[in-house]
Every structure is written in C-alpha cells, then in structure tokens.
PDB file of N, CA and C in Angstrom:
ATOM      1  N   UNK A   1     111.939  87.846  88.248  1.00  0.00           N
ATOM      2  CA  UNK A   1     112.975  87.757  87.259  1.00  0.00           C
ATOM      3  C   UNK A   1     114.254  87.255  87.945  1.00  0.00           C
ATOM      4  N   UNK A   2     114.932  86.584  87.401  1.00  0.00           N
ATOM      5  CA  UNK A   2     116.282  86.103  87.956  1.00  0.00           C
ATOM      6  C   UNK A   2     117.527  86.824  87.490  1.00  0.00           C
ATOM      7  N   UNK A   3     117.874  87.590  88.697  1.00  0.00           N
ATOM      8  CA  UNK A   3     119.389  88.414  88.364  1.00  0.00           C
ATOM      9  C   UNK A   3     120.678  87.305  88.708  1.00  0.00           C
ATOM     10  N   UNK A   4     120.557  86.796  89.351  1.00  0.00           N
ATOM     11  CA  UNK A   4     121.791  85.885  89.630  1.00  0.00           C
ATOM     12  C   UNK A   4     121.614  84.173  88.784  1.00  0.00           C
ATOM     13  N   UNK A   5     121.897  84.181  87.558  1.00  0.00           N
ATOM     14  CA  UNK A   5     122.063  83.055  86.740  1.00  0.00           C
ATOM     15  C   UNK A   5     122.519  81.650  87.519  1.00  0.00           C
ATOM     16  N   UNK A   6     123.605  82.096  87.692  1.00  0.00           N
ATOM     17  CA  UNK A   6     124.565  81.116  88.516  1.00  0.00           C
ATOM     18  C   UNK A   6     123.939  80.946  90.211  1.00  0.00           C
ATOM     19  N   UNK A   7     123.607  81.118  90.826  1.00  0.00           N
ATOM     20  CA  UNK A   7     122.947  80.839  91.833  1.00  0.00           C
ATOM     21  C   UNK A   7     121.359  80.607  92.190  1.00  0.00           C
ATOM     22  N   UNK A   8     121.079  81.097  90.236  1.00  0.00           N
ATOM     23  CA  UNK A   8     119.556  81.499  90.767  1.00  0.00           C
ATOM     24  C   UNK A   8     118.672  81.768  91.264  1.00  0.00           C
ATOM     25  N   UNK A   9     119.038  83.389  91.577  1.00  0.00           N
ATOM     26  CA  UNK A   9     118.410  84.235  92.593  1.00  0.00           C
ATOM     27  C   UNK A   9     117.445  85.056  92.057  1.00  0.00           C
ATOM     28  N   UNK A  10     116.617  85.549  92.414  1.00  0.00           N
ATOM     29  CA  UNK A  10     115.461  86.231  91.849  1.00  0.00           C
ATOM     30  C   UNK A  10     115.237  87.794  92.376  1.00  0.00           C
ATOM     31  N   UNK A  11     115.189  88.804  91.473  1.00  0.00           N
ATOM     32  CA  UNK A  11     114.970  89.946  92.229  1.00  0.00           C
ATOM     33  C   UNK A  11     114.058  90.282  93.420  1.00  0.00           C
ATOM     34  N   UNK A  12     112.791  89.432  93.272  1.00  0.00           N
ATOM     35  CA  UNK A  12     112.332  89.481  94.491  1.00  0.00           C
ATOM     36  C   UNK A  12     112.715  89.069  95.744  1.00  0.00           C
ATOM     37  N   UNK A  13     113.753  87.966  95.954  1.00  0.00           N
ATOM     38  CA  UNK A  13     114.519  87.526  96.653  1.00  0.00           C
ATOM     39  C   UNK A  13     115.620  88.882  97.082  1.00  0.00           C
ATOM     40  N   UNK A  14     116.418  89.103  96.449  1.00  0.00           N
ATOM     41  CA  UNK A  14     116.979  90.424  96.615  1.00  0.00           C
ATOM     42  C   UNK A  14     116.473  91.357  97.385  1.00  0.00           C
ATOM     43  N   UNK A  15     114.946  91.744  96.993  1.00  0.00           N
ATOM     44  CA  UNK A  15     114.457  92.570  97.206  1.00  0.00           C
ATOM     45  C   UNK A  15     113.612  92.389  98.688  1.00  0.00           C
ATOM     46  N   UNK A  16     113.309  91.491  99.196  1.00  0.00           N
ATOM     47  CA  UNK A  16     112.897  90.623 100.366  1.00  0.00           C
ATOM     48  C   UNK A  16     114.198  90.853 101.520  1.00  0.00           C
ATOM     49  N   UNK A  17     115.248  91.293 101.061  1.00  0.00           N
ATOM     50  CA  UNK A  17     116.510  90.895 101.948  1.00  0.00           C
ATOM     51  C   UNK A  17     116.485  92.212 101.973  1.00  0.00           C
ATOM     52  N   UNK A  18     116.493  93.270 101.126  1.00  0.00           N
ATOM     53  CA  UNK A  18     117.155  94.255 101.478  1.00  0.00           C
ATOM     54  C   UNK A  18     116.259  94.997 102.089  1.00  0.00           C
ATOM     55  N   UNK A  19     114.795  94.924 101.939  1.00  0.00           N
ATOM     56  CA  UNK A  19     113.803  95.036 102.379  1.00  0.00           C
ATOM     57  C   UNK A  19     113.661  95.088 104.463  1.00  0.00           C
ATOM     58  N   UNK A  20     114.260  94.172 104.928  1.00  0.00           N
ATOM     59  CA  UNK A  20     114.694  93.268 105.788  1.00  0.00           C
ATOM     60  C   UNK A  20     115.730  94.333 106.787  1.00  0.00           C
ATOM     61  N   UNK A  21     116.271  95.342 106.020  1.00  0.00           N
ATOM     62  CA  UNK A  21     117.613  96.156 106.362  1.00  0.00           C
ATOM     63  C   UNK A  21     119.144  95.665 106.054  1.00  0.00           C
ATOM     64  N   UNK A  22     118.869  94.636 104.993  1.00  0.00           N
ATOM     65  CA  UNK A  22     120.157  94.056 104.380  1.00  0.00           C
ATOM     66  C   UNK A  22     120.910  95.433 103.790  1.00  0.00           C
ATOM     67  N   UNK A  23     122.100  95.325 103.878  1.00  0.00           N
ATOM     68  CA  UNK A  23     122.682  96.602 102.243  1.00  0.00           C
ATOM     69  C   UNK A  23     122.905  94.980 101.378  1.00  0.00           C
ATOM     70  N   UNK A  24     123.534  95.761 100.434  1.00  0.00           N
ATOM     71  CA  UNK A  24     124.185  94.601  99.431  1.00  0.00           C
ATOM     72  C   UNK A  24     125.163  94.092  99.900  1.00  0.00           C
ATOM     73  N   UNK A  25     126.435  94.343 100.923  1.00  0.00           N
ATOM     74  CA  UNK A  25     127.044  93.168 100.987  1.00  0.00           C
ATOM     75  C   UNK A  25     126.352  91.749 101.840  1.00  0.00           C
ATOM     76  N   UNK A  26     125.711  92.569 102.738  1.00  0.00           N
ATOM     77  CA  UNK A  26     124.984  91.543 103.682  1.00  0.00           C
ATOM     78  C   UNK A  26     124.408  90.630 103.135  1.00  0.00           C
ATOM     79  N   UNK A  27     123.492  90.936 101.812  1.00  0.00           N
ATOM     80  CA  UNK A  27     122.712  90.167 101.068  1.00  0.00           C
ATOM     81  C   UNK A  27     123.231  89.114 100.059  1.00  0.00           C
ATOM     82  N   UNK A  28     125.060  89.785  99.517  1.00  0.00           N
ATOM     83  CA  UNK A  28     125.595  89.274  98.822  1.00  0.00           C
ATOM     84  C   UNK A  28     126.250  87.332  99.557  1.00  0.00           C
ATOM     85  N   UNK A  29     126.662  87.873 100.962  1.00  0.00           N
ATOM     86  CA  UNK A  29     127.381  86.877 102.018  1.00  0.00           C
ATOM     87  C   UNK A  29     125.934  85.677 101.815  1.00  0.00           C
ATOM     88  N   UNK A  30     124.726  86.611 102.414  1.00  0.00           N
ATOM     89  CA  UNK A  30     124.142  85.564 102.501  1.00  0.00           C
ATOM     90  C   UNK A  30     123.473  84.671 101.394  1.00  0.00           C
ATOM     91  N   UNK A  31     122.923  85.322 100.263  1.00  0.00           N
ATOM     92  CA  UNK A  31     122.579  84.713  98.971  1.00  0.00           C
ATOM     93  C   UNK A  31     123.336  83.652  98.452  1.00  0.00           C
ATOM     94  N   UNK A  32     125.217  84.811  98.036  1.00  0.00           N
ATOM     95  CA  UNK A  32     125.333  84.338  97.293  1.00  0.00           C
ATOM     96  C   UNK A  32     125.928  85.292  95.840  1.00  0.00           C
ATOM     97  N   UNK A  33     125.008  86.310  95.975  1.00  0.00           N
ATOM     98  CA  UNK A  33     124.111  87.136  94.529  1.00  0.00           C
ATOM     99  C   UNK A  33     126.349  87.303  94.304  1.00  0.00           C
ATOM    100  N   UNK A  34     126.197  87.329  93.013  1.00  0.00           N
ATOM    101  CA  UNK A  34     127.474  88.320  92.319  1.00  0.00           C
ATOM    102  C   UNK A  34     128.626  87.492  93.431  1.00  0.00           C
ATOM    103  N   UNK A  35     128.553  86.500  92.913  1.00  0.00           N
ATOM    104  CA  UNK A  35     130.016  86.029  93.272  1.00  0.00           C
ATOM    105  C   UNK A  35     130.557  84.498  92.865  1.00  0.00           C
ATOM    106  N   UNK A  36     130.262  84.596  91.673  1.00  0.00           N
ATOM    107  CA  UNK A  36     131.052  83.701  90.881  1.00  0.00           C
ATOM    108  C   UNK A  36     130.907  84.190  89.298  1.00  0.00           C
ATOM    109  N   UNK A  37     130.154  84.447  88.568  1.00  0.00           N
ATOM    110  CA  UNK A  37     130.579  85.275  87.633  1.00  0.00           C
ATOM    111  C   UNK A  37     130.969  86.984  87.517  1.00  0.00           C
ATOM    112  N   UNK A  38     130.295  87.246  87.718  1.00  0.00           N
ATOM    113  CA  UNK A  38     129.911  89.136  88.607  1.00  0.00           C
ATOM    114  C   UNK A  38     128.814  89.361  87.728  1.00  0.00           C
ATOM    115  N   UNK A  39     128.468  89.196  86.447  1.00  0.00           N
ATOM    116  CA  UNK A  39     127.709  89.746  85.711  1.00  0.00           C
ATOM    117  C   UNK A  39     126.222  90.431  86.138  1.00  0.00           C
ATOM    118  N   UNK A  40     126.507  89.645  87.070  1.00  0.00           N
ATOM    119  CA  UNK A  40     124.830  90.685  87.620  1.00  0.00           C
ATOM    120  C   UNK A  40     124.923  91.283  89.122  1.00  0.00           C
ATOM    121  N   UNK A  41     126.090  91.821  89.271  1.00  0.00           N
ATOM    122  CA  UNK A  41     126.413  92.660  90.207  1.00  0.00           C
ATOM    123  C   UNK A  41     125.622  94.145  90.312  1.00  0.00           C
ATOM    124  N   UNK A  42     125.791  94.693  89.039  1.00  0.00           N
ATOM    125  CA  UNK A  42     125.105  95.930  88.868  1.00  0.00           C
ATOM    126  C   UNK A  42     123.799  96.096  89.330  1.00  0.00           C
ATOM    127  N   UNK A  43     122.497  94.729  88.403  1.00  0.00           N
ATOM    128  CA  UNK A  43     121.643  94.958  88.582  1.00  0.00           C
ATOM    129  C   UNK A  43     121.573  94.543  89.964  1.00  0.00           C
ATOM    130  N   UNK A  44     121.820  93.372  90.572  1.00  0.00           N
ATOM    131  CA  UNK A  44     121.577  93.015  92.456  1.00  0.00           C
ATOM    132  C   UNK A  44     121.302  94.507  93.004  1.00  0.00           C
ATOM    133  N   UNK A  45     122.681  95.128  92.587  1.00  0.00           N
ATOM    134  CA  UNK A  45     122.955  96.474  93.570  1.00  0.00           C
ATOM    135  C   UNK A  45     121.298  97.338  92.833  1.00  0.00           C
ATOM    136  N   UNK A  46     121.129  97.685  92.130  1.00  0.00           N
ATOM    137  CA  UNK A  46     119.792  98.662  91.730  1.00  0.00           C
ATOM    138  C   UNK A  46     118.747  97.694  92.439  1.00  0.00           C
ATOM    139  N   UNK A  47     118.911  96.848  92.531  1.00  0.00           N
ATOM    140  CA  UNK A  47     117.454  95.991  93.406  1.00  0.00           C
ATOM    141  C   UNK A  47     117.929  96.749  94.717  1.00  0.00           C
ATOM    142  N   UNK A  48     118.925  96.428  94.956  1.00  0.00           N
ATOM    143  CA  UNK A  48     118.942  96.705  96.803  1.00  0.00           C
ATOM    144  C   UNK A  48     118.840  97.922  96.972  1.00  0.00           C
ATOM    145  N   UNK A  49     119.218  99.293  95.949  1.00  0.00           N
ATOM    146  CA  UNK A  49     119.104 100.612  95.790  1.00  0.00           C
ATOM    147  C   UNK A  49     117.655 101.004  96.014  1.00  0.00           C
ATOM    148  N   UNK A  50     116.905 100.794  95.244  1.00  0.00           N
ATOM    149  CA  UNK A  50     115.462 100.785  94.792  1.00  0.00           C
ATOM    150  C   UNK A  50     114.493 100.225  96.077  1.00  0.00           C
ATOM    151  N   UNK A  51     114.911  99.515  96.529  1.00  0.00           N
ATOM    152  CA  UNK A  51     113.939  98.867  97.728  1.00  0.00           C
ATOM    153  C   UNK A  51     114.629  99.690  98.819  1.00  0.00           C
ATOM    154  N   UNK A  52     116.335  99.889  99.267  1.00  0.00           N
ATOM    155  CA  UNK A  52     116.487 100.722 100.710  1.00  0.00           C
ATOM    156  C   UNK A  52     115.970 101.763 100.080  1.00  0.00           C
ATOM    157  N   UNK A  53     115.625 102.853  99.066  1.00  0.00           N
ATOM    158  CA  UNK A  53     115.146 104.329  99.465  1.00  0.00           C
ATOM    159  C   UNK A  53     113.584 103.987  98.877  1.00  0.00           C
ATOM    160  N   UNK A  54     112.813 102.906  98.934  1.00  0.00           N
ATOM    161  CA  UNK A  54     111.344 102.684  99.200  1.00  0.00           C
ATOM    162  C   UNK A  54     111.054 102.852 100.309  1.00  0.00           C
ATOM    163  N   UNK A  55     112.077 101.792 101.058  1.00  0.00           N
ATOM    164  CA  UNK A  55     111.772 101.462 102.195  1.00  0.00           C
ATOM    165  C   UNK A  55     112.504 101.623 103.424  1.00  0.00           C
ATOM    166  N   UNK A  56     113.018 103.045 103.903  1.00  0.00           N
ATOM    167  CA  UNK A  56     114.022 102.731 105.158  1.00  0.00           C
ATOM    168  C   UNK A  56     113.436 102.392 106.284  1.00  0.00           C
ATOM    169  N   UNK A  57     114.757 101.940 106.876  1.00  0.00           N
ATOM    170  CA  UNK A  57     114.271 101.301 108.485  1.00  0.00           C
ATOM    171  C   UNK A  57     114.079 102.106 109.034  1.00  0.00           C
ATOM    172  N   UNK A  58     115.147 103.286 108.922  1.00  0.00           N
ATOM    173  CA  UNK A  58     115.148 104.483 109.788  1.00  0.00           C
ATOM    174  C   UNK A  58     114.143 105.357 109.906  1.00  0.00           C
ATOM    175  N   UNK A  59     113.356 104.867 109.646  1.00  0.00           N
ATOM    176  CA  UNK A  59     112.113 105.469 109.234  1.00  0.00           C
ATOM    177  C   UNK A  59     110.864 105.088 110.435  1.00  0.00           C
ATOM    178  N   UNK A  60     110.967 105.218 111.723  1.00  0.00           N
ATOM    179  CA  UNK A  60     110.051 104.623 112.915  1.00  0.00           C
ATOM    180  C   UNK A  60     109.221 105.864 113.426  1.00  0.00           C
ATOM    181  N   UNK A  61     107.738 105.823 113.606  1.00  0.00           N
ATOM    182  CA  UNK A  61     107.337 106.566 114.022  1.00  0.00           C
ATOM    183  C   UNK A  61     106.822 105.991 115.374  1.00  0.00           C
ATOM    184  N   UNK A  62     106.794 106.948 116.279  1.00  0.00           N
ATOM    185  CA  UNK A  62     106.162 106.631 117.484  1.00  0.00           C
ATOM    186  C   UNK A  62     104.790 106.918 117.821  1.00  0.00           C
ATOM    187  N   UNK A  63     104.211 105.955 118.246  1.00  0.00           N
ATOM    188  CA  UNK A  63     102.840 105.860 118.663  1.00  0.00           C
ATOM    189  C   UNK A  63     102.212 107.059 119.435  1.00  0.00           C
ATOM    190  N   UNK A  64     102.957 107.105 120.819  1.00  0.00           N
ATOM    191  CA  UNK A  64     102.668 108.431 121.636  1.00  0.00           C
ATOM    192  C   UNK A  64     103.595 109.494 121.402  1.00  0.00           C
ATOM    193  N   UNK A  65     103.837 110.933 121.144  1.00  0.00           N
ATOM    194  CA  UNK A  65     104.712 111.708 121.284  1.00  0.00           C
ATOM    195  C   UNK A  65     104.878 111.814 123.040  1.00  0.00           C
ATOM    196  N   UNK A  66     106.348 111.944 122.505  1.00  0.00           N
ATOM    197  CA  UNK A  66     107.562 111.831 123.825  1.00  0.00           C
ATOM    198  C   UNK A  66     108.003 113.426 123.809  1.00  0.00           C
ATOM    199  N   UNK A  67     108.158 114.209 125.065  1.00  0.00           N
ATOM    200  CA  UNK A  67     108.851 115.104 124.931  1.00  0.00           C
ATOM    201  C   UNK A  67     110.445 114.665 125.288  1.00  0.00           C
ATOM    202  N   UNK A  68     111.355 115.155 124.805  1.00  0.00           N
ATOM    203  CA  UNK A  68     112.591 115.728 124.681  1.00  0.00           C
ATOM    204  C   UNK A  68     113.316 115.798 126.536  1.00  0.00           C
ATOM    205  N   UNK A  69     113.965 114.429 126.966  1.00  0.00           N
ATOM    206  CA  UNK A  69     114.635 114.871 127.828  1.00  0.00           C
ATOM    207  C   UNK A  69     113.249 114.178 129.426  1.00  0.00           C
ATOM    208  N   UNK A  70     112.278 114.318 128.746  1.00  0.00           N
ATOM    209  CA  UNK A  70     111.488 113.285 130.455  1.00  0.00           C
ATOM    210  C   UNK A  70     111.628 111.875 130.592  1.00  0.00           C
ATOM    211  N   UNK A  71     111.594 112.118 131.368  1.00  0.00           N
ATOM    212  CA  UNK A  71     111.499 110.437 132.308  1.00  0.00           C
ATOM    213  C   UNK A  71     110.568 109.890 131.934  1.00  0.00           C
ATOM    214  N   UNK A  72     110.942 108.522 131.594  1.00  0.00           N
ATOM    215  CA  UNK A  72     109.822 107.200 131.163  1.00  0.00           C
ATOM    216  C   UNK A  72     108.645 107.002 132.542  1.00  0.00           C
ATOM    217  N   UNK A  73     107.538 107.928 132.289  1.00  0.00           N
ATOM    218  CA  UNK A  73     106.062 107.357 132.732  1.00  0.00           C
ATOM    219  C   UNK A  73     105.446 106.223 132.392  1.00  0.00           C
ATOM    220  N   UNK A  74     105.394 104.962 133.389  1.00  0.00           N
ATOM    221  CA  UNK A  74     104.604 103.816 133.185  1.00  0.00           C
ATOM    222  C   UNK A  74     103.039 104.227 133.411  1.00  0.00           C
ATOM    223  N   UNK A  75     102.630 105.418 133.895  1.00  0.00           N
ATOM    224  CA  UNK A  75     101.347 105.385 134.096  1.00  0.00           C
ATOM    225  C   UNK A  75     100.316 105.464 132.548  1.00  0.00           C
ATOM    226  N   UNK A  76     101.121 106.267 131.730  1.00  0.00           N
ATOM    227  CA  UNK A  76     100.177 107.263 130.409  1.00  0.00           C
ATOM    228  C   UNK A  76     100.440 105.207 129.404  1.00  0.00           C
ATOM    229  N   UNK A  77      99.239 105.348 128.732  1.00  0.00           N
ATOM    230  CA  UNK A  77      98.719 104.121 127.457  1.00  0.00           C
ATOM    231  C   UNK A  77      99.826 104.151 126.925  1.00  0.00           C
TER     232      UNK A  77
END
C-alpha cells in the first residue's frame, strides 16, 4: 500500500527500513516519507511503530553462554 502519495512510498518500504534499525526520523531523511505534504506522517510513524516492537535489534542472542566478567577463551567452538 502506498503511505507517502507525494513521494510514493510504500509501507513495505517503510517497513524494510525500520526493520533495518531505522526509527522514523532516519527513515524520514532517507525516503523522504512526510515531508512535503505531512498527511501521511501518522500512518509512516505506525509502520515504523509496528515493525520496531516486531522486531528489535536489541534483541541478540548468543550462540555460546558467556559467564559474567571471564576472559575471552580462543580455545572453546
């Protein structure tokens, strides 16, 4: 669907960026999105809402558990 008329941007596009670890201004600089009429400012922002708490970055799990405070072993996989 296309939220940005005037630039013709597509929510999946939006959603690809923020996806990415964009917030909305980042996405806005680079798109484009909401900045020449505003009218679809709101919805941009619920795209980028909706995809960062799908998907956080902050969100990394580690392969091996690490204890707390040791020294990096090159020997262990």
């Amino acid at each position: 669907m296309i939220v940005c008329v005037c630039r013709r941007i597509s929510d999946r596009e939006i959603a690809r960026h923020a996806r990415a670890g964009m917030d909305f201004d980042d996405i806005q600089f680079e798109l484009g999105v909401a900045t020449q009429c505003g009218q679809c400012e709101g919805c941009a922002r619920d795209v980028v809402a909706q995809c960062s708490a799908t998907c956080p970055t902050a969100n990394i799990k580690l392969a091996i558990p690490t204890q707390e405070g040791s020294s990096w072993n090159t020997s262990q996989p």
